[in-house]
Protein backbone atom coordinates (compact mmCIF):
# COMPACT_ATOMS: atom_id res chain seq x y z
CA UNK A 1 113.44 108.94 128.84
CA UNK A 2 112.84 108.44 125.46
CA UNK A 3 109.97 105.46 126.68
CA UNK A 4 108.32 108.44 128.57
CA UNK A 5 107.89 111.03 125.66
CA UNK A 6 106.56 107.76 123.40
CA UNK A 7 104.14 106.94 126.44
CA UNK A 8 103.25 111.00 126.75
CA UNK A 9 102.92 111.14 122.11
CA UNK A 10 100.29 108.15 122.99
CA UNK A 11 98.69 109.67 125.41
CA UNK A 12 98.02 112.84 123.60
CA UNK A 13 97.03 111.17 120.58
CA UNK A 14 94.52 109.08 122.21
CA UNK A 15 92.84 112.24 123.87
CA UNK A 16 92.99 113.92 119.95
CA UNK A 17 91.26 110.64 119.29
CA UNK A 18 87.95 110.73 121.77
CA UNK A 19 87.90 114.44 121.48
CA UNK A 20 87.46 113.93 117.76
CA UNK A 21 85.20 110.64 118.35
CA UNK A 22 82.72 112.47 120.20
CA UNK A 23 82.64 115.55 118.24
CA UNK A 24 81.93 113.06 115.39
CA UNK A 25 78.92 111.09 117.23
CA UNK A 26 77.53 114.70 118.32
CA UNK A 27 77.33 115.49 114.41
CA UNK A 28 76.56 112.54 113.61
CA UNK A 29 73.85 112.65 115.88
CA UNK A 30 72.50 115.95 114.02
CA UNK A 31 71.51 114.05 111.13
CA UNK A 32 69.38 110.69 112.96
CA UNK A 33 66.37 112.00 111.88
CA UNK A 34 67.13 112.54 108.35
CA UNK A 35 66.31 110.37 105.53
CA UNK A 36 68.90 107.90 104.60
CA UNK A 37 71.01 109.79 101.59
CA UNK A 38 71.84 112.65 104.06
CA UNK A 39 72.93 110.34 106.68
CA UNK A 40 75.11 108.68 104.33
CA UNK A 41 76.44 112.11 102.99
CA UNK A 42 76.87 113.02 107.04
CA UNK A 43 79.08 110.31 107.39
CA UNK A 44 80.99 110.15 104.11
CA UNK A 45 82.31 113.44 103.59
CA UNK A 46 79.83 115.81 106.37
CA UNK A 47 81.68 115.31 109.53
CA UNK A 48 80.22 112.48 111.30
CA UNK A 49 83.25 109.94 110.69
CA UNK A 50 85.79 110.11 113.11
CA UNK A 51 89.09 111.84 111.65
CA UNK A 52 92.07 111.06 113.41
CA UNK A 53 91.35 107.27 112.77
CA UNK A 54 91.09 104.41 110.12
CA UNK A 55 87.78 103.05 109.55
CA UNK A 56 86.96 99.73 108.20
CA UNK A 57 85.31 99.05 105.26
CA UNK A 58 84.04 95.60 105.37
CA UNK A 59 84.01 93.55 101.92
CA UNK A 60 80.71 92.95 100.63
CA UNK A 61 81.17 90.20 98.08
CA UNK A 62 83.66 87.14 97.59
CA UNK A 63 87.17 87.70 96.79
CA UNK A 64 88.70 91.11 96.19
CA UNK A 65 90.66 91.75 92.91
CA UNK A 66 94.00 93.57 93.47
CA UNK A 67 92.60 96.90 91.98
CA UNK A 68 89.23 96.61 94.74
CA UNK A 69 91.40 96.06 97.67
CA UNK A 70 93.26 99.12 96.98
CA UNK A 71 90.18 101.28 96.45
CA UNK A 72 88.92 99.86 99.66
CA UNK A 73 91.80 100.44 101.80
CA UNK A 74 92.71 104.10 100.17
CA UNK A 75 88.67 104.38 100.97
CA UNK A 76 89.65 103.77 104.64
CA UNK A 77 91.63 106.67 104.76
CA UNK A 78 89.93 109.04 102.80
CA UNK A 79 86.89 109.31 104.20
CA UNK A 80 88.33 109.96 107.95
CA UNK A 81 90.42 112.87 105.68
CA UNK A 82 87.33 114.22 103.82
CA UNK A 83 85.16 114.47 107.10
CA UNK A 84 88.15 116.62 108.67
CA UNK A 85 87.33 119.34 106.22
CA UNK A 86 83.98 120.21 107.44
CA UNK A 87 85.03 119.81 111.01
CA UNK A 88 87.99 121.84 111.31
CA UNK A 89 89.01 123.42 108.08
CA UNK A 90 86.20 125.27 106.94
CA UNK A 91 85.17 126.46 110.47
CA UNK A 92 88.69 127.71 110.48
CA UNK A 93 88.43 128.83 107.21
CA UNK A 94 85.33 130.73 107.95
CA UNK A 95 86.70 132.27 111.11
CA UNK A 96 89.80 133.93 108.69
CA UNK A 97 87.18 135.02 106.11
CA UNK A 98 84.84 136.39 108.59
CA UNK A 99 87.87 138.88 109.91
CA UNK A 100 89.17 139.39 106.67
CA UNK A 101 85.65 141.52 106.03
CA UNK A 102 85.22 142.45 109.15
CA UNK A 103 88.61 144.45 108.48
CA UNK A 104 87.75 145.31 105.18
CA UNK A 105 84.52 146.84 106.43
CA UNK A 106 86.00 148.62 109.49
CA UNK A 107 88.22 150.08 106.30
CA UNK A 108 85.79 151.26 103.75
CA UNK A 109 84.00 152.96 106.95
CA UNK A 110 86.86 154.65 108.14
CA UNK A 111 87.21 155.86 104.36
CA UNK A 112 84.10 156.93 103.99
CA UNK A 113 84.29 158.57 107.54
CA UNK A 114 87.47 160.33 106.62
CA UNK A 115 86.19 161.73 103.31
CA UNK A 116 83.07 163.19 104.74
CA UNK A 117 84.77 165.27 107.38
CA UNK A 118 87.50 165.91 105.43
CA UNK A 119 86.44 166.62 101.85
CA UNK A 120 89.27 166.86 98.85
């Protein structure tokens, strides 16, 4: 039993995973024509880094001290963090706010609607 809700978690997180992969190479893919600082900003913190995974930051020169490898490996899982944000918390973010107004607008109107026809 319990083997079957581990194999089930798995399963689930591995379809998170490619949902989130290819949502990543489709924003990624946004930015292929742009010059080379944007496309680094596009992966590094705009969305077009996988999320739900660890990347791998390859070392560039001769032996790490102590202090580099742990910038590198917090690096690994920062940037999958930082390119959730414009993926799914400011489009959720957005969606909230966009109510939020719409409701405060449907107020003020319904204000101004009530004062006209009914003056004080």
């Amino acid at each position: 039993m319990r083997q079957q809700i581990m194999n089930g978690l798995r399963k689930a997180g591995d379809g998170i995973r490619n949902i989130d992969s290819a949502y990543s190479a489709k924003i990624g893919n946004m930015y292929k024509d742009a010059n080379p600082a944007v496309q680094t900003a596009a992966y590094t913190v705009g969305g077009a880094t996988p999320s739900f995974q660890k990347i791998d930051i390859d070392r560039v020169y001769g032996p790490e001290t102590m202090p580099q490898r742990v910038g590198r490996e917090a690096m690994e899982y920062a940037i999958p963090i930082a390119n959730a944000v414009p993926k799914y918390v400011l489009p959720a973010a957005g969606v909230t706010l966009a109510g939020s107004a719409l409701i405060d607008l449907a107020n003020q109107i319904g204000q101004q609607t009530q004062s006209t026809v009914m003056p004080e």
